[in-house]
N, C-alpha and C. Protein backbone atom coordinates (compact mmCIF):
# COMPACT_ATOMS: atom_id res chain seq x y z
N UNK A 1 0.84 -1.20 0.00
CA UNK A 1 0.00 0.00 0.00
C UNK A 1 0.88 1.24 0.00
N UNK A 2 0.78 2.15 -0.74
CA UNK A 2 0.96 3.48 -0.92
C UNK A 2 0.88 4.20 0.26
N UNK A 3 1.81 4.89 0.75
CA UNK A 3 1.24 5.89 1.85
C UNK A 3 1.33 7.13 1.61
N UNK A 4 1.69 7.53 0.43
CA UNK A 4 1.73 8.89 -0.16
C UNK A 4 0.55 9.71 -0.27
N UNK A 5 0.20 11.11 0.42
CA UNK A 5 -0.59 11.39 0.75
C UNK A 5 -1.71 11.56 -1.20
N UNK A 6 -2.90 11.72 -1.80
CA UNK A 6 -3.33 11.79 -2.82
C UNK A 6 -3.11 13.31 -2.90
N UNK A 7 -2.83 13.64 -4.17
CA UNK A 7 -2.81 15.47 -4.79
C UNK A 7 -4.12 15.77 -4.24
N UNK A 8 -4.12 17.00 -3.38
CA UNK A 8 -5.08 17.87 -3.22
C UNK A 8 -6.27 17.50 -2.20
N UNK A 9 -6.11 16.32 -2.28
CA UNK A 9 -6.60 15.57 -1.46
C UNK A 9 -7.75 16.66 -0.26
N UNK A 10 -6.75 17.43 0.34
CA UNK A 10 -7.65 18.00 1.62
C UNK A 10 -7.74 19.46 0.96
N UNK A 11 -7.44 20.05 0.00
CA UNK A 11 -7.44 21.53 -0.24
C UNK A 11 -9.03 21.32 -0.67
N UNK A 12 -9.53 22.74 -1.54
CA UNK A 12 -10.60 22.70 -2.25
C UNK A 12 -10.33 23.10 -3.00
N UNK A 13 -11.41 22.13 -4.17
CA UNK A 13 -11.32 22.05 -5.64
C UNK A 13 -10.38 23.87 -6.01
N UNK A 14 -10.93 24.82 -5.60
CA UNK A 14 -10.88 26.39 -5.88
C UNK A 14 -9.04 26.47 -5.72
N UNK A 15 -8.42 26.17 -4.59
CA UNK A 15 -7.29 25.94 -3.96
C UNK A 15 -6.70 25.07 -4.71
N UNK A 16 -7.08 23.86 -4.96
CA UNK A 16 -6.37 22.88 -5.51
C UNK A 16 -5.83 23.61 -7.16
N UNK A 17 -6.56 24.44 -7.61
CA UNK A 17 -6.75 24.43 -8.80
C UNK A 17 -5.20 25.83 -9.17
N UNK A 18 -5.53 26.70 -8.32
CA UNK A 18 -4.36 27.45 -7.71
C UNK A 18 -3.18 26.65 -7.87
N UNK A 19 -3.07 25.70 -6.64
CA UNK A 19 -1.42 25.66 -6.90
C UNK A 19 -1.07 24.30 -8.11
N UNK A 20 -2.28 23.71 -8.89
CA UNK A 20 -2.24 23.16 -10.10
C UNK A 20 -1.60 24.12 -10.73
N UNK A 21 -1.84 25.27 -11.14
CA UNK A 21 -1.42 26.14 -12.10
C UNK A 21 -0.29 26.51 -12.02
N UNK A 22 0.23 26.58 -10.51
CA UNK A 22 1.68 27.73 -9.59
C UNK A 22 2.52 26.44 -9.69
N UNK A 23 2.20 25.25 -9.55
CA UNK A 23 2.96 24.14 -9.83
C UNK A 23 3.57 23.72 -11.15
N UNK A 24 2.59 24.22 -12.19
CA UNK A 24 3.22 23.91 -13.27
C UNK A 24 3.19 24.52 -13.89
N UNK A 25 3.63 26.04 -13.83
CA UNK A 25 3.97 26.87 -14.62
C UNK A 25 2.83 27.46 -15.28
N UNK A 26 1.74 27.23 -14.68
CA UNK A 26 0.57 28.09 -16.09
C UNK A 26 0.27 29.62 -15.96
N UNK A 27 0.44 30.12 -14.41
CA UNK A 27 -0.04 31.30 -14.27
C UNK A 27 -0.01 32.16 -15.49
N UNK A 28 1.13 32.47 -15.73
CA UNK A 28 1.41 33.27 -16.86
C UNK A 28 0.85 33.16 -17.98
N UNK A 29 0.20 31.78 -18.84
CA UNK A 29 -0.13 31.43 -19.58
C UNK A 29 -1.74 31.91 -19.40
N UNK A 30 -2.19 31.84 -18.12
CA UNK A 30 -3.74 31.88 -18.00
C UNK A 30 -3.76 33.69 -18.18
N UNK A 31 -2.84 33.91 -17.81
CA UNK A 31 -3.07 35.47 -17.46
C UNK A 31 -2.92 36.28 -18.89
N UNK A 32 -2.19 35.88 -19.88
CA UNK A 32 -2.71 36.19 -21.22
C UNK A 32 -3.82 35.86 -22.00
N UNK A 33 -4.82 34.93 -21.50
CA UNK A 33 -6.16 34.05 -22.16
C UNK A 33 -7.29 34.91 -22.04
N UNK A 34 -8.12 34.98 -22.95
CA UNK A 34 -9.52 35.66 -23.22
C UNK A 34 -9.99 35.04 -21.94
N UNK A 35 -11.25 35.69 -21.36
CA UNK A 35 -12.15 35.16 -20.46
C UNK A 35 -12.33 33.78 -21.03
N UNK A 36 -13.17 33.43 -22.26
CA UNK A 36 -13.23 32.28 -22.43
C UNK A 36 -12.85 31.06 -22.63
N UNK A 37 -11.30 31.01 -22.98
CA UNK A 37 -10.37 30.26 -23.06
C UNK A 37 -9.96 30.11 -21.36
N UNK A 38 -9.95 31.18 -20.65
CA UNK A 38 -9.54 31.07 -19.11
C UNK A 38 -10.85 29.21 -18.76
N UNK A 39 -11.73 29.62 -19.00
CA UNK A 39 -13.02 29.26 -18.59
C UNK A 39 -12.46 27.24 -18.75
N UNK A 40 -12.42 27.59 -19.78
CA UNK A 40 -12.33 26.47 -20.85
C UNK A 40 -11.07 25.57 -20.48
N UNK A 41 -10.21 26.29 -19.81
CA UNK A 41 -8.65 25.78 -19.64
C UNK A 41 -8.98 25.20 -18.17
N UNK A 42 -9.43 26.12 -17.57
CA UNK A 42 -9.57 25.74 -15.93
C UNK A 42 -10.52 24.45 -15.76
N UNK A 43 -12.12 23.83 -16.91
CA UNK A 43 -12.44 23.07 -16.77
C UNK A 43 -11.39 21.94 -17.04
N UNK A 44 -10.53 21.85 -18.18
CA UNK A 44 -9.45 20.67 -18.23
C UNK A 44 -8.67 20.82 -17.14
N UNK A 45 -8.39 21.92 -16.60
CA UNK A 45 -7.74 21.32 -15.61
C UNK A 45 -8.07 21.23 -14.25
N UNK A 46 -9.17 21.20 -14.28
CA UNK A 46 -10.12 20.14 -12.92
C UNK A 46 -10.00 18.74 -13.41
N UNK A 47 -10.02 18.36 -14.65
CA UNK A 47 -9.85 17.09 -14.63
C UNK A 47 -8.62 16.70 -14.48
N UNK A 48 -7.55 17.03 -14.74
CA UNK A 48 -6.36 16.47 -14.13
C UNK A 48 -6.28 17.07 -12.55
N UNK A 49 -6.80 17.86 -11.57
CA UNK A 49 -6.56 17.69 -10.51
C UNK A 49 -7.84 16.53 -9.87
N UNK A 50 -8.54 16.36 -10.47
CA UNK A 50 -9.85 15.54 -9.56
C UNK A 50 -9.24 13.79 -9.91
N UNK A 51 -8.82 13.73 -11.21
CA UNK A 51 -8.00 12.22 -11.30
C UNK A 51 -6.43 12.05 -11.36
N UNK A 52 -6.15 13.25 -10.79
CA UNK A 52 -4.52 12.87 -10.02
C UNK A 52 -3.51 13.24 -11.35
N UNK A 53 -3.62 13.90 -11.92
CA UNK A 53 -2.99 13.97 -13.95
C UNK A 53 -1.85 14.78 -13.43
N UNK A 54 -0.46 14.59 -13.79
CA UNK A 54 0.49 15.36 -14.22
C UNK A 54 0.04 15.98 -15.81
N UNK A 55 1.06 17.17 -16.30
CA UNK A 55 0.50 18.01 -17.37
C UNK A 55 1.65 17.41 -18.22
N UNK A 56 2.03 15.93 -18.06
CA UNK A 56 3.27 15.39 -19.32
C UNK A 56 2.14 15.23 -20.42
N UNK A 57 2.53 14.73 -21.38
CA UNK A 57 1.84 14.30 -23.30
C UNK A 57 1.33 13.76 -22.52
N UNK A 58 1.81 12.49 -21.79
CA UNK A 58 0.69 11.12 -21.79
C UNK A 58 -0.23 11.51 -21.11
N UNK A 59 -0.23 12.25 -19.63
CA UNK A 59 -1.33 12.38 -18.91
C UNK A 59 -2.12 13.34 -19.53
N UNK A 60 -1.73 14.81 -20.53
CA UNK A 60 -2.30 15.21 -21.24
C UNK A 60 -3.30 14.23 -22.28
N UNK A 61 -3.02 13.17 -22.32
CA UNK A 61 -4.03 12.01 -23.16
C UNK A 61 -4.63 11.68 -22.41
N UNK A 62 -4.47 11.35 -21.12
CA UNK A 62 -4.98 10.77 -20.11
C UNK A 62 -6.24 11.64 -20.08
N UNK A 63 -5.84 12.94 -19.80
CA UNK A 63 -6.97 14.09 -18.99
C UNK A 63 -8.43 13.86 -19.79
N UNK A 64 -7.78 13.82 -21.38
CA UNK A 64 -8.83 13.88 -22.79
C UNK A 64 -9.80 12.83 -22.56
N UNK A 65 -8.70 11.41 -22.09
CA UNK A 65 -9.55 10.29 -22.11
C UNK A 65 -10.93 10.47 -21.05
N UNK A 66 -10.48 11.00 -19.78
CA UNK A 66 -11.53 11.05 -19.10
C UNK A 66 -12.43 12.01 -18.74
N UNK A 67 -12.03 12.87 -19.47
CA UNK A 67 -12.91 14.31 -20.09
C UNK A 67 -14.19 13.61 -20.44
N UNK A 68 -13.78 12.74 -21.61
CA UNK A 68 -14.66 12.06 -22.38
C UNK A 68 -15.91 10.48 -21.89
N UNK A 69 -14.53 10.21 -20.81
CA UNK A 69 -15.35 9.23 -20.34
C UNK A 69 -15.99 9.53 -19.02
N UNK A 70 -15.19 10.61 -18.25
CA UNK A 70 -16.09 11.02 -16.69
C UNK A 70 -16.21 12.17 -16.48
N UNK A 71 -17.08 12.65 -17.70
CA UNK A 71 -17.34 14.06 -17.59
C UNK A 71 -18.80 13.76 -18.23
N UNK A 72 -19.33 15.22 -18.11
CA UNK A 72 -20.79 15.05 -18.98
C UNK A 72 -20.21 16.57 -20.19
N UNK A 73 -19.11 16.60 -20.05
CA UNK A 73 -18.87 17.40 -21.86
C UNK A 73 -19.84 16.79 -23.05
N UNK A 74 -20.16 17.95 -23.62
CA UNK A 74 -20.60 18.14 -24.77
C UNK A 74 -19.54 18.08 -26.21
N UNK A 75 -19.89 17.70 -27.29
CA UNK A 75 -19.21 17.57 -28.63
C UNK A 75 -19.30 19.36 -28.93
N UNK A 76 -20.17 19.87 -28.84
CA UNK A 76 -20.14 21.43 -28.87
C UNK A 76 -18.80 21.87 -28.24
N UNK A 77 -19.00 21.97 -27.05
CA UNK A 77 -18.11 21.88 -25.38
C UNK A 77 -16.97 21.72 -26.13
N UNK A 78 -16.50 20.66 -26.74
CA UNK A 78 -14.96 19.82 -27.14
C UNK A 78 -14.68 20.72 -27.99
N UNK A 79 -15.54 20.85 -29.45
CA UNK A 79 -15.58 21.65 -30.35
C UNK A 79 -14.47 22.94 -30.17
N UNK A 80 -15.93 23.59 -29.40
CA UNK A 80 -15.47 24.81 -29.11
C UNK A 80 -13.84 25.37 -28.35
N UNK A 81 -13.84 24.27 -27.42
CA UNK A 81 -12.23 24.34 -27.12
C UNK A 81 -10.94 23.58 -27.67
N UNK A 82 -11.37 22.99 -29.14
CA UNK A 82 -10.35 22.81 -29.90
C UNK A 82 -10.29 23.92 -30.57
N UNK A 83 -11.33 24.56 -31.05
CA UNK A 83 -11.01 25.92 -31.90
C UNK A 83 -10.44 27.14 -31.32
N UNK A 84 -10.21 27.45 -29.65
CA UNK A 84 -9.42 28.61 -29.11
C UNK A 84 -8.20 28.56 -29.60
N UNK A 85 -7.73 29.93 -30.21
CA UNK A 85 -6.49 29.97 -30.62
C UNK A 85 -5.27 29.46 -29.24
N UNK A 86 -5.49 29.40 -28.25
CA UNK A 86 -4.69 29.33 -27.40
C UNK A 86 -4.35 27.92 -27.54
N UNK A 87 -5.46 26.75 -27.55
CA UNK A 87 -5.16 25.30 -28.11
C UNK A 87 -4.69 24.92 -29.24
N UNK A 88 -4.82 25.71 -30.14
CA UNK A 88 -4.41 25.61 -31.48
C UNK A 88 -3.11 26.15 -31.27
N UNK A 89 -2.43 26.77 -30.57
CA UNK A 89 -1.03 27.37 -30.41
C UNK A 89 -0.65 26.04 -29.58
N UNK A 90 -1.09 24.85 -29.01
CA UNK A 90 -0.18 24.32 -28.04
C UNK A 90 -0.29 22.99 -29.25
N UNK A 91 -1.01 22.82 -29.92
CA UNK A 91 -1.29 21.72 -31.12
C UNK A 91 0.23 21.85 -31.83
N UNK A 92 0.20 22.80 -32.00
CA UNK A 92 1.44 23.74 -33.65
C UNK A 92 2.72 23.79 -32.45
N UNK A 93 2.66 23.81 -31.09
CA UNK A 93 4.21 23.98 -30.07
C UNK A 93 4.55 22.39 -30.17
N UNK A 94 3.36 21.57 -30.15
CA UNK A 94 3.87 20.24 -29.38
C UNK A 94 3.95 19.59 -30.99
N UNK A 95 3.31 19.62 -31.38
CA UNK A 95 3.62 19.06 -33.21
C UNK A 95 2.46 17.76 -33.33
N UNK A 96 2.03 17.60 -34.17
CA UNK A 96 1.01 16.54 -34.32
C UNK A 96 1.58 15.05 -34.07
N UNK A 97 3.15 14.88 -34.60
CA UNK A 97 3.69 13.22 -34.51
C UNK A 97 3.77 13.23 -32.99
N UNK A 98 3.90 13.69 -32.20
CA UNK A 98 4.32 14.20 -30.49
C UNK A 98 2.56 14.03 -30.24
N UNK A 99 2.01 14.59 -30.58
CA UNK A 99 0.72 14.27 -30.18
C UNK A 99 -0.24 12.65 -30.83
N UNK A 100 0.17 12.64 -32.08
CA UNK A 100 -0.25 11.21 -32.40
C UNK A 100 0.45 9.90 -31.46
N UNK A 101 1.80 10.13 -31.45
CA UNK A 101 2.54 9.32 -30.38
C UNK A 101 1.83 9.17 -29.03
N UNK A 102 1.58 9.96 -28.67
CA UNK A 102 0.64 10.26 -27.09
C UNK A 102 -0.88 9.19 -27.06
N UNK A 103 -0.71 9.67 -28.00
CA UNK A 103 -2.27 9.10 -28.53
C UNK A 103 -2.27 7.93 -28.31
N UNK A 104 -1.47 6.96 -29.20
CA UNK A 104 -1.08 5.62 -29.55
C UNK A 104 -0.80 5.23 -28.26
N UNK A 105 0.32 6.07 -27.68
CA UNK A 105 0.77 5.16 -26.27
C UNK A 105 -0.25 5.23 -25.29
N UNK A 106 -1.19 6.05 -25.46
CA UNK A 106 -2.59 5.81 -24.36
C UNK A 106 -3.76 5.08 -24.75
N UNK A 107 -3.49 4.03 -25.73
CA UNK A 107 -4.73 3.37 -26.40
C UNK A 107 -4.86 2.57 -25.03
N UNK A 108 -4.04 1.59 -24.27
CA UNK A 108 -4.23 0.93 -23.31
C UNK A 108 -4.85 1.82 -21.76
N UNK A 109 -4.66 2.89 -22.04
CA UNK A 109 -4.78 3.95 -21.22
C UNK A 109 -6.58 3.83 -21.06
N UNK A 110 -6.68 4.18 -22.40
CA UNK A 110 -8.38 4.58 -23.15
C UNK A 110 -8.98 3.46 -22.88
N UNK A 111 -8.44 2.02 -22.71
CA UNK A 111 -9.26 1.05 -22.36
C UNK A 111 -9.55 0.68 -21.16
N UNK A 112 -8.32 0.91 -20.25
CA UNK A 112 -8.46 0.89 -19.03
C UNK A 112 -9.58 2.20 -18.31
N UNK A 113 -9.35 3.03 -18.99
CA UNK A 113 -10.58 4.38 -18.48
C UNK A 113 -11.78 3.69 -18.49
N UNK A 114 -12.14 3.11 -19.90
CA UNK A 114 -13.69 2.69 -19.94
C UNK A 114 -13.67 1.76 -19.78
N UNK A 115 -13.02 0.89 -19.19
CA UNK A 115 -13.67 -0.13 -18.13
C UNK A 115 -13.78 0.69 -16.34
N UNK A 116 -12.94 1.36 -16.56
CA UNK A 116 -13.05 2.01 -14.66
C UNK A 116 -13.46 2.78 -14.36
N UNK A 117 -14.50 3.53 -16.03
CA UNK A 117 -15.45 4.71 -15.46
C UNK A 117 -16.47 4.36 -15.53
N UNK A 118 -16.55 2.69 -15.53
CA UNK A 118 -18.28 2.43 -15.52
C UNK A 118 -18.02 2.34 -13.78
N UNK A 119 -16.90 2.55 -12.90
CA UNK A 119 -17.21 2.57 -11.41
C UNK A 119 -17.52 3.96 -11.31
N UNK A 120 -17.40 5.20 -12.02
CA UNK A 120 -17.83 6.26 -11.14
C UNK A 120 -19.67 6.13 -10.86
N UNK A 121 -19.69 7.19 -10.04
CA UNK A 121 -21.39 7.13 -9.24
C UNK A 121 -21.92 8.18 -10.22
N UNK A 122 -21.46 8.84 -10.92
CA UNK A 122 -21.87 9.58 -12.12
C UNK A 122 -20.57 10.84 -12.50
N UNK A 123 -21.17 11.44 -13.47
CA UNK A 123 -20.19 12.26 -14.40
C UNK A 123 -19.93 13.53 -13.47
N UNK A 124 -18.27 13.83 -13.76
CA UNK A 124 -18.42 15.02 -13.48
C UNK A 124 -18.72 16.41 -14.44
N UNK A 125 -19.33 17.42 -13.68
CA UNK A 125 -20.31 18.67 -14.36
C UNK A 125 -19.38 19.13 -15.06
N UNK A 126 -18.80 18.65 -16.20
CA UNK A 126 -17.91 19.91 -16.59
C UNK A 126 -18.31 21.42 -16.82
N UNK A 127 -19.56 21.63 -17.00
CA UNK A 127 -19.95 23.12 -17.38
C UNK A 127 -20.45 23.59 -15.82
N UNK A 128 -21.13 23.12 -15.35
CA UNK A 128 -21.79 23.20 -13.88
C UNK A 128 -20.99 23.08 -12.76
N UNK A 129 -20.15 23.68 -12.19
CA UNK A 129 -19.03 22.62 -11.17
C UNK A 129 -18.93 23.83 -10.05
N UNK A 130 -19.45 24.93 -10.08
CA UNK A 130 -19.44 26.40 -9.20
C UNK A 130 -19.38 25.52 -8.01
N UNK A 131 -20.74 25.21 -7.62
CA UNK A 131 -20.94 24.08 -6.14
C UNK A 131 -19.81 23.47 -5.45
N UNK A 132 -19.47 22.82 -6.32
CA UNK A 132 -17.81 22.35 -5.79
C UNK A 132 -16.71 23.02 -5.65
N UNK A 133 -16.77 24.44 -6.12
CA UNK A 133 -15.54 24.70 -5.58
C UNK A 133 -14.81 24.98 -4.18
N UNK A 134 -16.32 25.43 -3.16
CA UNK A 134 -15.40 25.42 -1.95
C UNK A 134 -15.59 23.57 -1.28
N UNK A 135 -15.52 22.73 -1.96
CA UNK A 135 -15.66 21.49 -1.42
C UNK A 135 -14.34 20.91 -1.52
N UNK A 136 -13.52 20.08 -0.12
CA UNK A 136 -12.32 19.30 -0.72
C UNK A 136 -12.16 18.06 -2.24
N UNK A 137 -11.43 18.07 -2.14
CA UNK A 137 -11.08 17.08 -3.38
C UNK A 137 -11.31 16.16 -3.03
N UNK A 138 -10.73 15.65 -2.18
CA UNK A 138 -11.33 14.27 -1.74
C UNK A 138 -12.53 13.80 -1.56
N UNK A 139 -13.45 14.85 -1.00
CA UNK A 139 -15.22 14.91 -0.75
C UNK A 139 -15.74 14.57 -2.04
N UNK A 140 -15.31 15.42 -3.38
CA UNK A 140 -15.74 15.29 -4.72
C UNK A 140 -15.05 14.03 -5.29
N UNK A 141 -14.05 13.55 -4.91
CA UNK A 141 -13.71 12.16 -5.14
C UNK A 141 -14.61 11.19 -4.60
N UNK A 142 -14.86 11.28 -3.43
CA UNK A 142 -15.69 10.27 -3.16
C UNK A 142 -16.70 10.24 -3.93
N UNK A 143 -17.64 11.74 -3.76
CA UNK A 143 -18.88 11.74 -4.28
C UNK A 143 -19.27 11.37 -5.90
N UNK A 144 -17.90 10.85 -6.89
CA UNK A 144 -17.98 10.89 -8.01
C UNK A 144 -17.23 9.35 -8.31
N UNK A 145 -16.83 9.04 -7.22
CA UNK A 145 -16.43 7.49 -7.45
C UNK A 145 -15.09 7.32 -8.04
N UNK A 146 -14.26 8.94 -8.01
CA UNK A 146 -12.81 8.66 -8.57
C UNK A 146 -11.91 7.86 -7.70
N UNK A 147 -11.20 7.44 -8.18
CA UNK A 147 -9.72 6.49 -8.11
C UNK A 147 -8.79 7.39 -8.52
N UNK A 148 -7.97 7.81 -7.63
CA UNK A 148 -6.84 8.13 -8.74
C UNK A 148 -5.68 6.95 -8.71
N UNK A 149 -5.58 6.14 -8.06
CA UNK A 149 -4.93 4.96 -8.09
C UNK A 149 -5.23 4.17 -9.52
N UNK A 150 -6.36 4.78 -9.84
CA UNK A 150 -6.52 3.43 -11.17
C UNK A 150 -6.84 4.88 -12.56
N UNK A 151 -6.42 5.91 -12.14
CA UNK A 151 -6.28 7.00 -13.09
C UNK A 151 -5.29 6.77 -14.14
């Protein structure tokens, strides 16, 4: 057994999401973003703090996978935040073979998600999530049936 305490574990979602950003360098990045791209960036990255995601390629595949599988996102929703120029600038930094590679090496990734997100107790709100922010991480882990052990 692991005794390493889980990311964020006792902060709240609001907090957690803070030193997500101060941890890995985004401040700066958020602080040049339209309101809506802010919006849009901060929902992806609730999903890598609520299922434990480092911001490498792979867990960047990772985050997508379970965007898709433990979220209630919309194809609009996805749409719309592939088309912010700010994503389209990190598409054209990281290069498509760097991102197809990612891809490929998370096919086992993508299978393991959808078999282990038929355990969550339901989706998380990606558009709706205000409620949770002064709630710990862990509280919204429970209440959503995440693992980050099997993230």
């Amino acid at each position: 057994m692991d005794d390493r305490p889980l990311p964020y574990a006792s902060d709240t979602l609001e907090d957690a999401l803070t030193a997500f950003r101060r941890e890995n360098g985004l401040d700066a990045k958020y602080a040049g973003m339209s309101e809506k791209a802010k919006k849009l960036f901060e929902q992806h990255d609730i999903i890598h703090v609520l299922f434990g995601l480092s911001t490498s390629v792979r867990d960047e595949a990772k985050a997508d996978g379970w965007t898709l599988l433990g979220s209630d996102v919309t194809w609009v929703e996805l749409r719309t935040f592939s088309e912010l120029p700010e994503e389209k600038e990190i598409v054209r930094d990281l290069g498509w073979v760097t991102i197809t590679r990612a891809v490929l090496r998370a096919i086992p990734d993508y299978l393991g998600m959808a078999w282990r997100s038929r355990r969550l107790t339901k989706r998380w709100r990606w558009s709706d999530n205000a409620p949770y922010r002064k709630k710990s991480v862990a509280e919204i882990r429970r209440e959503f049936g995440i693992d980050i052990a099997l993230s």
